[in-house]
C-alpha atoms as a PDB file:
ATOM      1  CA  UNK A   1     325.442 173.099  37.517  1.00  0.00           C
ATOM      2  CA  UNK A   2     322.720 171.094  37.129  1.00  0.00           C
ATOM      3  CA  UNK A   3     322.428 167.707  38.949  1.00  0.00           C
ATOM      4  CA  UNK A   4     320.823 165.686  36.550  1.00  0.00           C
ATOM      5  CA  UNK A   5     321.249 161.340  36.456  1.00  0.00           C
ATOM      6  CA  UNK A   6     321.632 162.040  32.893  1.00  0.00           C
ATOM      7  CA  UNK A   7     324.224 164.227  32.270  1.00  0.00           C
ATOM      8  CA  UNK A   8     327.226 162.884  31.307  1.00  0.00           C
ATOM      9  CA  UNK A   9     330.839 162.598  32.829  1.00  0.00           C
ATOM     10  CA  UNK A  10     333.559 165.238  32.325  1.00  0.00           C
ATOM     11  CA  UNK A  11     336.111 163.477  30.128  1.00  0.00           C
ATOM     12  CA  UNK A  12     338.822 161.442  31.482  1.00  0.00           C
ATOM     13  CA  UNK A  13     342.089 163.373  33.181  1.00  0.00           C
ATOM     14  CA  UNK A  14     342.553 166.016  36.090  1.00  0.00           C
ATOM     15  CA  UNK A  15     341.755 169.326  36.168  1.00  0.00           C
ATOM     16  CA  UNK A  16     344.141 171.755  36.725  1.00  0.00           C
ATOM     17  CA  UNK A  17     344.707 172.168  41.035  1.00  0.00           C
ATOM     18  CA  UNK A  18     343.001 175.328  42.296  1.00  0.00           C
ATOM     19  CA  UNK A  19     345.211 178.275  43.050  1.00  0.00           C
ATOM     20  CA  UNK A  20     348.195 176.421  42.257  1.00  0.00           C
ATOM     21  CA  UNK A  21     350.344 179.201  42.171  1.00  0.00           C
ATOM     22  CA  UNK A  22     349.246 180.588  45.162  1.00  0.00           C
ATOM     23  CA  UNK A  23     350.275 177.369  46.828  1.00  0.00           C
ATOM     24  CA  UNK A  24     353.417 177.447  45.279  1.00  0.00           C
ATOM     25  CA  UNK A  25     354.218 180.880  46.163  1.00  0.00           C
ATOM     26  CA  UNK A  26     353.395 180.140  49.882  1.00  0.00           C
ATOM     27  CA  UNK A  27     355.819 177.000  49.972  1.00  0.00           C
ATOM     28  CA  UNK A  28     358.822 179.341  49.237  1.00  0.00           C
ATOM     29  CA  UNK A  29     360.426 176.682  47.536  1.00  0.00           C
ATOM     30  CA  UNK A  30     364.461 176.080  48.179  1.00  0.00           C
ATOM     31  CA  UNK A  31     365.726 174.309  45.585  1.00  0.00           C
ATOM     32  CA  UNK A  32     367.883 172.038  47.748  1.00  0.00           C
ATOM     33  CA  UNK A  33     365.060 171.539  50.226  1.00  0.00           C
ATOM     34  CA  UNK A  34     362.993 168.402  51.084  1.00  0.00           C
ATOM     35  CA  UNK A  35     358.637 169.329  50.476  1.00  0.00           C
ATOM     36  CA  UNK A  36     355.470 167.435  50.628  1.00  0.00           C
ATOM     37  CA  UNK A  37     352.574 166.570  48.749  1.00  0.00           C
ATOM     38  CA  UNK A  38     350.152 164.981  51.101  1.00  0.00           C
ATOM     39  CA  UNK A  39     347.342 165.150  48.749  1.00  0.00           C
ATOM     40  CA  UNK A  40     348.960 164.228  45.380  1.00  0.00           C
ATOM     41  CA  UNK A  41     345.143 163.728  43.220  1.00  0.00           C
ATOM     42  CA  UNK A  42     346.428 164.764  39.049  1.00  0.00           C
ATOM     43  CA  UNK A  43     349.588 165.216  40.565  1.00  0.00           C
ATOM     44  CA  UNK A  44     349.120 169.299  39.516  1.00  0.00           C
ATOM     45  CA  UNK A  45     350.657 170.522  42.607  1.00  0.00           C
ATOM     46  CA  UNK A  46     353.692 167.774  42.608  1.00  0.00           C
ATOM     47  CA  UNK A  47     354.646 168.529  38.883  1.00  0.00           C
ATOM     48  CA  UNK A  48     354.984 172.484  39.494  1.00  0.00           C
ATOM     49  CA  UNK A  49     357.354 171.710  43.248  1.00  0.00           C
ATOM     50  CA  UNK A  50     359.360 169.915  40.910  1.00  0.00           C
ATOM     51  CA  UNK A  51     359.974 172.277  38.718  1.00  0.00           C
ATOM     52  CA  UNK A  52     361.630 174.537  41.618  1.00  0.00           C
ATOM     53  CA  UNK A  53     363.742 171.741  42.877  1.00  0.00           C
ATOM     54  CA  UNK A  54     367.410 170.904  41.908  1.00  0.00           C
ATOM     55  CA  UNK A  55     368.710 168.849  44.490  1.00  0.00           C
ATOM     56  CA  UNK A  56     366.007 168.752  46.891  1.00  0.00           C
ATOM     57  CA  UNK A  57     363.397 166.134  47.129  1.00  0.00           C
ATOM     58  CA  UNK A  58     359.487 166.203  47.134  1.00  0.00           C
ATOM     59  CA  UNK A  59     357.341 163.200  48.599  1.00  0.00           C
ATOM     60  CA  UNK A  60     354.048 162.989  47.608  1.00  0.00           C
ATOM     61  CA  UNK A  61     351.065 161.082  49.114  1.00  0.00           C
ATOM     62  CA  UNK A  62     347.830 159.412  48.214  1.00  0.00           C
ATOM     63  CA  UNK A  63     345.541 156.265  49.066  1.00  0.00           C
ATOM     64  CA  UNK A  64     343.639 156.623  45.477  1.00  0.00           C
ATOM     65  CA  UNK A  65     344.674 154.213  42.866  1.00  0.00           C
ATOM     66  CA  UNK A  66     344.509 156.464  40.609  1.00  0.00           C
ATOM     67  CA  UNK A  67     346.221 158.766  41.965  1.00  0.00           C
ATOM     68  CA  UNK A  68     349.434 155.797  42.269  1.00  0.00           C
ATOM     69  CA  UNK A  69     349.030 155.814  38.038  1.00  0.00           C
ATOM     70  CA  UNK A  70     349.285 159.541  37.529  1.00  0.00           C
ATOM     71  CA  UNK A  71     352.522 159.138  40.287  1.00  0.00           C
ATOM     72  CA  UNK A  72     353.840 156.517  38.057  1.00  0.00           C
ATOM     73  CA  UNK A  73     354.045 158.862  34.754  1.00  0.00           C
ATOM     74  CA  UNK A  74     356.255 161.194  36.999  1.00  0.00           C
ATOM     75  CA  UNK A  75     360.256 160.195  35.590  1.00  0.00           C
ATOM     76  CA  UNK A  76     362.176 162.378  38.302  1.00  0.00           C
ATOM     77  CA  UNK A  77     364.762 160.822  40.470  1.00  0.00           C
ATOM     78  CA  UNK A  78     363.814 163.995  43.368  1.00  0.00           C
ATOM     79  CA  UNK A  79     360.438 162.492  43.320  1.00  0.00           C
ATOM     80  CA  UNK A  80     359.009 159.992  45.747  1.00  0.00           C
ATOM     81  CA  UNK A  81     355.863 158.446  46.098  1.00  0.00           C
ATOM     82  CA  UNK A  82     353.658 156.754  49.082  1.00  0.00           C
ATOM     83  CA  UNK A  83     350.565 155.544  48.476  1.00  0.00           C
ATOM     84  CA  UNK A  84     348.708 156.121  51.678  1.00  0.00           C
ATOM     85  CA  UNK A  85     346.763 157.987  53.593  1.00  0.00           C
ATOM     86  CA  UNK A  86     348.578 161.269  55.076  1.00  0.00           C
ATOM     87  CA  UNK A  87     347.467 160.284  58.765  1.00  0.00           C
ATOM     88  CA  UNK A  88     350.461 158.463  58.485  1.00  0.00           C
ATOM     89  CA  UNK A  89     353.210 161.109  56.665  1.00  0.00           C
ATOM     90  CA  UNK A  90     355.509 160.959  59.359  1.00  0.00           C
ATOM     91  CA  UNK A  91     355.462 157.340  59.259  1.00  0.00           C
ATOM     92  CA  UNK A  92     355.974 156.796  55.546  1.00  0.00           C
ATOM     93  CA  UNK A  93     358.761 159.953  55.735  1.00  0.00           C
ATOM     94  CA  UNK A  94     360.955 157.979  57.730  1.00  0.00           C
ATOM     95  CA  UNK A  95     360.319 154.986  55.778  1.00  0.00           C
ATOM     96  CA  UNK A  96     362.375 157.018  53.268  1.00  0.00           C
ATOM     97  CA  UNK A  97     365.124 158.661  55.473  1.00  0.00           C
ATOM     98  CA  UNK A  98     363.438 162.122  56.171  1.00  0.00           C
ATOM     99  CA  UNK A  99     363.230 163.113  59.588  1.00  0.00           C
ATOM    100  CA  UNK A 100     362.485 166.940  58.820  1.00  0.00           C
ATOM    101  CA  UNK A 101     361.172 168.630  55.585  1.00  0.00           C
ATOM    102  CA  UNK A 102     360.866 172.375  54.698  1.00  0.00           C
ATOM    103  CA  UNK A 103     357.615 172.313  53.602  1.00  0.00           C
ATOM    104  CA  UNK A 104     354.327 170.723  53.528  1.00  0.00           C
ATOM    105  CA  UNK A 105     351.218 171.265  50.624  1.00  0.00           C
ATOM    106  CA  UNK A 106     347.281 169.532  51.613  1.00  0.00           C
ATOM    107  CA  UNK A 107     344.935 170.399  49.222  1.00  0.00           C
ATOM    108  CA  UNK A 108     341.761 168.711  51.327  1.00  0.00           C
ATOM    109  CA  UNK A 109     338.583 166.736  50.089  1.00  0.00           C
ATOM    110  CA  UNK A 110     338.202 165.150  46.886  1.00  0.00           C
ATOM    111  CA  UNK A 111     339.464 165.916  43.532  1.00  0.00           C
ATOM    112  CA  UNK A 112     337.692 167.023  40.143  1.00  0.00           C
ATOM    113  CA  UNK A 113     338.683 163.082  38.745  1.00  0.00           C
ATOM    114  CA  UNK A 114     337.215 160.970  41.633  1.00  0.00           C
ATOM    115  CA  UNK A 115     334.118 163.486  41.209  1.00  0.00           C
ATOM    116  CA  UNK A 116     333.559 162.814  37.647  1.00  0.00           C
ATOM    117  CA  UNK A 117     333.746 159.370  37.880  1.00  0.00           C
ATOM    118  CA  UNK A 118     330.265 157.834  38.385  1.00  0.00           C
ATOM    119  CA  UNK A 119     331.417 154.376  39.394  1.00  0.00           C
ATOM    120  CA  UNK A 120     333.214 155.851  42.805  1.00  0.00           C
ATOM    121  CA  UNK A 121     329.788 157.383  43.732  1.00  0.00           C
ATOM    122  CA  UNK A 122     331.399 160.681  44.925  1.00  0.00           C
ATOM    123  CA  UNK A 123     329.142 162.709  42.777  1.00  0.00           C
ATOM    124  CA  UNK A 124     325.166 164.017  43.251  1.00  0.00           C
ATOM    125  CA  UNK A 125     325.217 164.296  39.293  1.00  0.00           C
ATOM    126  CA  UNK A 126     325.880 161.422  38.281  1.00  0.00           C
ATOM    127  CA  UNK A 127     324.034 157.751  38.802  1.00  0.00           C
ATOM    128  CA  UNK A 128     326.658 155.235  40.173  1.00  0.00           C
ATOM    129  CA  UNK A 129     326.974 152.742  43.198  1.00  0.00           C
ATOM    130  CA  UNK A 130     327.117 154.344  46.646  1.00  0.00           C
ATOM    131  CA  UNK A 131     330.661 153.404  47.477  1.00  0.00           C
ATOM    132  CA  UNK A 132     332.751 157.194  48.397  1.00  0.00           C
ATOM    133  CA  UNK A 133     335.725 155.136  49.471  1.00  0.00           C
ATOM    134  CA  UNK A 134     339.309 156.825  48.221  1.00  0.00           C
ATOM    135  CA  UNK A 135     341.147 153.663  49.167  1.00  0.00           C
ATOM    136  CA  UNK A 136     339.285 151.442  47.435  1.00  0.00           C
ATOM    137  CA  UNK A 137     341.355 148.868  50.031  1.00  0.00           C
ATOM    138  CA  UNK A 138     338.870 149.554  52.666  1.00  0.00           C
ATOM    139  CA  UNK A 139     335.746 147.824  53.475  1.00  0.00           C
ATOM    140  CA  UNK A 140     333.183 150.400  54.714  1.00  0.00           C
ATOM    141  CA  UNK A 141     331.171 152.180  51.684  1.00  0.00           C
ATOM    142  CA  UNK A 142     328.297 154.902  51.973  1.00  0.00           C
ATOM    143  CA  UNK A 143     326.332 152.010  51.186  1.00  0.00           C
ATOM    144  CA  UNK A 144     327.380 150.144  54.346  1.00  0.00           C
ATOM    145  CA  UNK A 145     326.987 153.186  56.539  1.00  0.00           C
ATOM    146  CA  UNK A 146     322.884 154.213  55.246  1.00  0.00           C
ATOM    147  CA  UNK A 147     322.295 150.585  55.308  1.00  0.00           C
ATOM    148  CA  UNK A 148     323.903 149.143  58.905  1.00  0.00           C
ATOM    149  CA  UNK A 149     324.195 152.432  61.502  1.00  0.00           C
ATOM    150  CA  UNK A 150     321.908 153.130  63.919  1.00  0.00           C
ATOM    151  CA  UNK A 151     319.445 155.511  63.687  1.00  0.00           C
ATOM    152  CA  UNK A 152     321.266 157.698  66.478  1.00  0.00           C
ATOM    153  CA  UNK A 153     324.481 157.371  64.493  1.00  0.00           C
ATOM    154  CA  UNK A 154     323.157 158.441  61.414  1.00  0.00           C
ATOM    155  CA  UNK A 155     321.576 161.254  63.302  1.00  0.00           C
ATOM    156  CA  UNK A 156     325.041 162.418  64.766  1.00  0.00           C
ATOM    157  CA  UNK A 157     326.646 161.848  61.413  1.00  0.00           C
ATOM    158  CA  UNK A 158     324.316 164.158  59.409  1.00  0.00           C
ATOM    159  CA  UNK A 159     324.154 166.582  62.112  1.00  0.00           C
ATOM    160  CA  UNK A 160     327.873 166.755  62.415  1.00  0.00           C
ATOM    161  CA  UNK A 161     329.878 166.216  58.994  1.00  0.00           C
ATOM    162  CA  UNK A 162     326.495 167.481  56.591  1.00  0.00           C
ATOM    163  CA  UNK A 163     325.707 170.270  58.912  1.00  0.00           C
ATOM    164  CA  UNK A 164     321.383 169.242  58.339  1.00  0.00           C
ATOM    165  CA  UNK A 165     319.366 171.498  60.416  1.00  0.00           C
ATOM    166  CA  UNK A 166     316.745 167.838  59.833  1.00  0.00           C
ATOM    167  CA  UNK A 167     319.658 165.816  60.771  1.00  0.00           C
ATOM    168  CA  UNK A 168     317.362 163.673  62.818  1.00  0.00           C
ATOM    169  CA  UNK A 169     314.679 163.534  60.251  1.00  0.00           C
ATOM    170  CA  UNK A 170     317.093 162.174  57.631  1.00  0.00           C
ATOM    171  CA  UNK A 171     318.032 159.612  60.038  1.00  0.00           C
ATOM    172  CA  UNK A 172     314.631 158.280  60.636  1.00  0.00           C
ATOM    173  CA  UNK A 173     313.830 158.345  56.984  1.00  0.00           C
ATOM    174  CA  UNK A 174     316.421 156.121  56.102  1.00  0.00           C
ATOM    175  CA  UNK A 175     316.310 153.795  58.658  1.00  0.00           C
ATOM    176  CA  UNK A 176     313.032 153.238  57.801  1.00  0.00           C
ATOM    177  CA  UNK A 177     313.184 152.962  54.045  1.00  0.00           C
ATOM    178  CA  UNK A 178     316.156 150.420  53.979  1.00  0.00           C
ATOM    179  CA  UNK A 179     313.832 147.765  55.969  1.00  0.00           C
ATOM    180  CA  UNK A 180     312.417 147.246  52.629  1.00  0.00           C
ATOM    181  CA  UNK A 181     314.668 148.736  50.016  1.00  0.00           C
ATOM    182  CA  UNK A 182     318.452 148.827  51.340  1.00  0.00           C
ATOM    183  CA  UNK A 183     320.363 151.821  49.416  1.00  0.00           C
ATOM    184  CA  UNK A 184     322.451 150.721  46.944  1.00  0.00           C
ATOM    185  CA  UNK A 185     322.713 153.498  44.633  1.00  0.00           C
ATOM    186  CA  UNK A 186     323.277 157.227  44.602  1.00  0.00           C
ATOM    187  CA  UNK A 187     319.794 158.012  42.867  1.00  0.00           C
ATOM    188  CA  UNK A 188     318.667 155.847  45.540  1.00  0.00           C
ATOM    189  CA  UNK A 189     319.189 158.254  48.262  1.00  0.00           C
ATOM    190  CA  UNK A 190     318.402 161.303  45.796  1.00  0.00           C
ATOM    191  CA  UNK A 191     314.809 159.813  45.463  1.00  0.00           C
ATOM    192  CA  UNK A 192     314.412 159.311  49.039  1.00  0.00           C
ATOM    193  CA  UNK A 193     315.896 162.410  50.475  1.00  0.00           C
ATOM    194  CA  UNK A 194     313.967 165.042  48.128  1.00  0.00           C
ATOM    195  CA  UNK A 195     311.095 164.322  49.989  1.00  0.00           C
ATOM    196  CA  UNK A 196     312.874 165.914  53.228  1.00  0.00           C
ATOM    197  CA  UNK A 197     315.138 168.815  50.832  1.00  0.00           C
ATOM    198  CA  UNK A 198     314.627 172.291  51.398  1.00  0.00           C
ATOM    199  CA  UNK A 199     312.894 173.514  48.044  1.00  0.00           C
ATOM    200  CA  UNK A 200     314.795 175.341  45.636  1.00  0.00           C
ATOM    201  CA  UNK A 201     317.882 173.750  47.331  1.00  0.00           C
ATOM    202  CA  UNK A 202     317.566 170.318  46.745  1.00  0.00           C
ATOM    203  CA  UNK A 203     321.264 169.792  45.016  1.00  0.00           C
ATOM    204  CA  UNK A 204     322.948 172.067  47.998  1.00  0.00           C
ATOM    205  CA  UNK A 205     321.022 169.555  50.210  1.00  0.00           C
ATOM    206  CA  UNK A 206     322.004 166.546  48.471  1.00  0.00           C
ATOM    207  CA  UNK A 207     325.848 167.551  48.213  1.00  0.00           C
ATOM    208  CA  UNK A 208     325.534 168.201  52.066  1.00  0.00           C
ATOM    209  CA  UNK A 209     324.280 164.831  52.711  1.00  0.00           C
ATOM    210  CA  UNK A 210     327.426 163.381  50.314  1.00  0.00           C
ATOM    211  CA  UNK A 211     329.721 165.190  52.208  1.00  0.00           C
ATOM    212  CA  UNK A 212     328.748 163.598  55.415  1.00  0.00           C
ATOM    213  CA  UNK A 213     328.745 160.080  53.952  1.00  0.00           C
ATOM    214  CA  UNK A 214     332.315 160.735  52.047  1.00  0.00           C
ATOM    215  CA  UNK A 215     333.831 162.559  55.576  1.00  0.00           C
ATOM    216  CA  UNK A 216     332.617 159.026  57.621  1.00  0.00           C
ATOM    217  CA  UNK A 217     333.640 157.072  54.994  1.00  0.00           C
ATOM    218  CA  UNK A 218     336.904 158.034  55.027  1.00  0.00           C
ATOM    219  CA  UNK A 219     337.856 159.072  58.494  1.00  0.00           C
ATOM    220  CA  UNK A 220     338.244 162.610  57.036  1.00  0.00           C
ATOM    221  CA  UNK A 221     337.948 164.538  60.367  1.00  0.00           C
ATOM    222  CA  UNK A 222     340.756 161.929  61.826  1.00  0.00           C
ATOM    223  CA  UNK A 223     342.697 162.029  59.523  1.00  0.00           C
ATOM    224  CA  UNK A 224     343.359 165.187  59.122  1.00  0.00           C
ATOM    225  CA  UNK A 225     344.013 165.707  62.795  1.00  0.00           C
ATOM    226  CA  UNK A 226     346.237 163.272  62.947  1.00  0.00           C
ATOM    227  CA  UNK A 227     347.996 164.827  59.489  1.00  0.00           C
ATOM    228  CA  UNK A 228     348.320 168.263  61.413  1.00  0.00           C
ATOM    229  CA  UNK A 229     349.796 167.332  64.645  1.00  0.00           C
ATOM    230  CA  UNK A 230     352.770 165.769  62.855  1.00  0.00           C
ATOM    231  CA  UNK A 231     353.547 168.656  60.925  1.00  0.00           C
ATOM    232  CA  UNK A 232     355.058 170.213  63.738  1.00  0.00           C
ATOM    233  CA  UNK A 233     356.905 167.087  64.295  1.00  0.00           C
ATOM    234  CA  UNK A 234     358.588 167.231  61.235  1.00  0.00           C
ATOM    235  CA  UNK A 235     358.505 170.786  59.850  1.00  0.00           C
ATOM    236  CA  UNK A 236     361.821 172.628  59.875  1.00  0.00           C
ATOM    237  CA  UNK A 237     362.026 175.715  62.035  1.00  0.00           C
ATOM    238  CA  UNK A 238     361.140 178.354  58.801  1.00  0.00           C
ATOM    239  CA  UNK A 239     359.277 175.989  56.732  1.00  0.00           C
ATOM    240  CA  UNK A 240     355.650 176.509  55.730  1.00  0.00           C
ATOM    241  CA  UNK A 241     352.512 174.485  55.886  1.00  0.00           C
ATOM    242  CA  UNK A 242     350.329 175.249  53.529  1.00  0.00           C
ATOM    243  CA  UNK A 243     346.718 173.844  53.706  1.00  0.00           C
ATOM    244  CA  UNK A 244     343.631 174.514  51.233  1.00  0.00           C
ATOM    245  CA  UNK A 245     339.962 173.479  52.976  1.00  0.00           C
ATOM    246  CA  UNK A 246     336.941 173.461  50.909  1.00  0.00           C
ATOM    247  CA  UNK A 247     334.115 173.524  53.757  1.00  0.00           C
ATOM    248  CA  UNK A 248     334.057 175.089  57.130  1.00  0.00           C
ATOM    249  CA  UNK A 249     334.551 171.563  59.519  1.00  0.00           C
ATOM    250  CA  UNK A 250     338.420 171.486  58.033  1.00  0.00           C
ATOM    251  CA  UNK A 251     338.975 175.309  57.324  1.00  0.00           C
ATOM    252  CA  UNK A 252     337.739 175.297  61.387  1.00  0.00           C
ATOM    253  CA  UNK A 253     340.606 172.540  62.610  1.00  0.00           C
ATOM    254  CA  UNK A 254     343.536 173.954  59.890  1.00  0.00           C
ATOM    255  CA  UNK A 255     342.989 177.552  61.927  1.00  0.00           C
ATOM    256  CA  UNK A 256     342.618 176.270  64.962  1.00  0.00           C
ATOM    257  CA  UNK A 257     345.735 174.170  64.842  1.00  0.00           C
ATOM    258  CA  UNK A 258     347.653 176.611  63.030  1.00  0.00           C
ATOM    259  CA  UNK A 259     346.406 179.310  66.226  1.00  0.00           C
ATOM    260  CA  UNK A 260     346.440 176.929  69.299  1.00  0.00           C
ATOM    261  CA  UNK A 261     348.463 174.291  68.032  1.00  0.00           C
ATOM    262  CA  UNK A 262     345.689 171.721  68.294  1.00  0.00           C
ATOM    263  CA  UNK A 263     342.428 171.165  66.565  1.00  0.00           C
ATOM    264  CA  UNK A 264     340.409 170.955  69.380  1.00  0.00           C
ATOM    265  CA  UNK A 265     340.833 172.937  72.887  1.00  0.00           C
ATOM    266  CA  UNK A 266     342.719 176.340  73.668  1.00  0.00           C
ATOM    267  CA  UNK A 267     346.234 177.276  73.285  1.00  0.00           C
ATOM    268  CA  UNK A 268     348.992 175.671  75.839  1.00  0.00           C
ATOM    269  CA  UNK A 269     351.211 177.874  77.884  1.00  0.00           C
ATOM    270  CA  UNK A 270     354.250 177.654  79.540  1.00  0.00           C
ATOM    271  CA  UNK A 271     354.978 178.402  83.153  1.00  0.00           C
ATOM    272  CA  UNK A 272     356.120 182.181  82.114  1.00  0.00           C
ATOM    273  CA  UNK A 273     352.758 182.550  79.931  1.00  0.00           C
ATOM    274  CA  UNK A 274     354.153 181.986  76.400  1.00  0.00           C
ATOM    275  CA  UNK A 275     352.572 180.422  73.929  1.00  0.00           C
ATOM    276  CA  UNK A 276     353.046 176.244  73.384  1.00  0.00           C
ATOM    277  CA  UNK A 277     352.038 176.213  69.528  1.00  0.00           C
ATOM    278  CA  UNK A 278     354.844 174.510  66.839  1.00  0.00           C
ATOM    279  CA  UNK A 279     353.252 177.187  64.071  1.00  0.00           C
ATOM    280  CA  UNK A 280     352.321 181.001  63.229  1.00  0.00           C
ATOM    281  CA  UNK A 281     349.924 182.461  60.633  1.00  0.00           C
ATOM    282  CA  UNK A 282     351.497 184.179  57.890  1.00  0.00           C
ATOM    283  CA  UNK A 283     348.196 185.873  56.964  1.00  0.00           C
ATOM    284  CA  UNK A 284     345.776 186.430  59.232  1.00  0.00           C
ATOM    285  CA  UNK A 285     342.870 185.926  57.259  1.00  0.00           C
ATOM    286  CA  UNK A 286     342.728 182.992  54.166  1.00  0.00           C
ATOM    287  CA  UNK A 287     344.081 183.298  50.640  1.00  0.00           C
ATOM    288  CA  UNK A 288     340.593 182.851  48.329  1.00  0.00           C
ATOM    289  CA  UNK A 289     340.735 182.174  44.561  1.00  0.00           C
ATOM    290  CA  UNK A 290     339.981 184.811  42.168  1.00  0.00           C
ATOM    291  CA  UNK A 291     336.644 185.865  40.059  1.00  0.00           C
ATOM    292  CA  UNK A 292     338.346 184.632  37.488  1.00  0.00           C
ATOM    293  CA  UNK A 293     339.572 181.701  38.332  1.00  0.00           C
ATOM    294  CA  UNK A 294     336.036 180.571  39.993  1.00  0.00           C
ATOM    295  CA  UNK A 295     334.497 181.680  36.433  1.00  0.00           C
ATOM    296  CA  UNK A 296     336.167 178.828  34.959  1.00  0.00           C
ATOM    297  CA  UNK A 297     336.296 176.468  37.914  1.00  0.00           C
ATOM    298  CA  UNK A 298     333.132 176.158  40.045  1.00  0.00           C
ATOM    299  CA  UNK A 299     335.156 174.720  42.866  1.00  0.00           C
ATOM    300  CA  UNK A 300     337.200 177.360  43.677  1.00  0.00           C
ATOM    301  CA  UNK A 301     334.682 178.976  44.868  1.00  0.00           C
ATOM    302  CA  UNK A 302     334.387 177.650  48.186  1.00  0.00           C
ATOM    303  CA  UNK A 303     338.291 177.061  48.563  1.00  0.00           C
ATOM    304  CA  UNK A 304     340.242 179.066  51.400  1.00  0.00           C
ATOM    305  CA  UNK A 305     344.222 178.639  51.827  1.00  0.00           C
ATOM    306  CA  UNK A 306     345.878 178.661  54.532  1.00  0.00           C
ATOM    307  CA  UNK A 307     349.664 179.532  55.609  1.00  0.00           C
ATOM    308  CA  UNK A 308     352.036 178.984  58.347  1.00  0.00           C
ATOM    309  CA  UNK A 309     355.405 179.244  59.361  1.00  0.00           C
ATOM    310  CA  UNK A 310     357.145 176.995  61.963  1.00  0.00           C
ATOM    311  CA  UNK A 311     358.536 178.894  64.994  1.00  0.00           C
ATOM    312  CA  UNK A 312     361.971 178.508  66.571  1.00  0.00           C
ATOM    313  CA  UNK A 313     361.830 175.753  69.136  1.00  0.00           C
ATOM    314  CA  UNK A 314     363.261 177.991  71.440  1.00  0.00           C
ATOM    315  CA  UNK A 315     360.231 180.593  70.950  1.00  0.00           C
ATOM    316  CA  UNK A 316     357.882 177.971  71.629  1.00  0.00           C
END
């Protein structure tokens, strides 16, 4: 796709969620059961859970705005919404009397609607303010972050989240073009970093660099740590997590968690050498879309879905 300033925005609405009925199918659904949407966007994912539940109850999160006036066109008295950020699920499911569900749904990143909408600077294609924020609550921007960290910070940030083998070199660049011209919009940092871009693979390079900005941002990494450690918590003993990662940094934590039982470290044991973890892979490799559903949306392509069922307490 090209990356063009000029080309015009996708029209208005959400795309439909990829591999939805692949997520679906991995829930299980109960009808009479109590599921999550952590990651609510268009609201694709919510609409189809409800379709499978009589009785039951789904609770959906979200920080975006927007998201909160898709949520409100939902009429469905087994539908609950929180608009917040899913670091704090276990929180906001107690808020509403739910101690354990039976099943959890995170499709990660950002959605197809906060991408095609220049003014929340998510997008390499589009010219718009550099901003990246999904609560739009918050007060650091990707504008604040090129403009204000410290070289070394910027260095770590690129090196870590955007995965640059010139980490460092983007660093310096910036720090020393903002003495003069602070960044302020997204062609702003396209002009500057095609000087550094490998050639040929400028817009990979430029959607790497985005990345990084929109994971700092937004506490990404954190947050989703923080999301996957409570799913244990709450998950009942047979329910399913079900997780969908579009770049390797959360497809690495979702599999480690899901294998260790943390994001970071090796696997706990207990005194007679069993394994500590709350969850166990139903597949052992990830669910990937389709030919033909990446032939008609670009973004599957780099999508990988992940399943896991919650173990017996007394196996743990």
């Amino acid at each position: 796709m090209s990356e063009s300033s000029s080309q015009q925005p996708a029209a208005s609405g959400y795309h439909k969620p990829v591999m939805l009925q692949e997520c679906i199918d991995a829930l299980q659904i109960q009808a009479d059961g109590i599921y999550v949407d952590v990651t609510f966007g268009g609201g694709g994912h919510s609409a189809e859970i409800l379709r499978y539940i009589k009785g039951g109850r789904l609770i959906a999160f979200d920080q975006d705005e927007d998201a909160k006036r898709e949520a409100e066109k939902i009429n469905s008295s087994s539908f609950t919404f929180c608009q917040a950020n899913f670091m704090y699920m276990k929180k906001y499911l107690k808020l509403n009397g739910v101690t354990k569900v039976n099943g959890i749904l995170a499709d990660l990143g950002i959605s197809s609607h906060q991408i095609d909408s220049p003014e929340r600077g998510f997008s390499t294609r589009f010219d718009g303010p550099l901003d990246m924020r999904m609560d739009q609550t918050i007060s650091l921007t990707a504008a604040k972050v090129l403009n204000e960290y410290s070289e070394d910070q910027l260095h770590k940030l690129f090196g870590m989240y955007g995965e640059l083998k010139n980490a460092k070199t983007v660093a310096r660049l910036i720090t020393q073009q903002r003495v003069n011209h602070p960044f302020d919009r997204t062609e702003d940092l396209k002009a500057a970093l095609r000087t550094v871009a490998p050639r040929g693979k400028e817009n990979k390079y430029f959607a790497q660099v985005f990345q990084a900005l929109r994971i700092e941002v937004n506490a990404e990494m954190k947050a989703l740590e923080n999301f996957l450690h409570q799913c244990g918590e709450v998950m009942e003993t047979g329910g399913r997590l079900v997780v969908m990662s579009y770049h390797s940094l959360e497809d690495r934590m979702v599999k480690n968690y899901i294998n260790k039982g943390k994001v970071f470290g090796e696997v706990d044991k207990d005194f007679f050498g069993n394994e500590l973890k709350p969850f166990e892979a139903v597949y052992r490799k990830p669910i990937e879309a389709t030919e033909e559903e990446i032939s008609g949306n670009s973004r599957a392509r780099s999508a990988k879905l992940r399943v896991a069922a919650k173990l017996a307490e007394i196996n743990r």
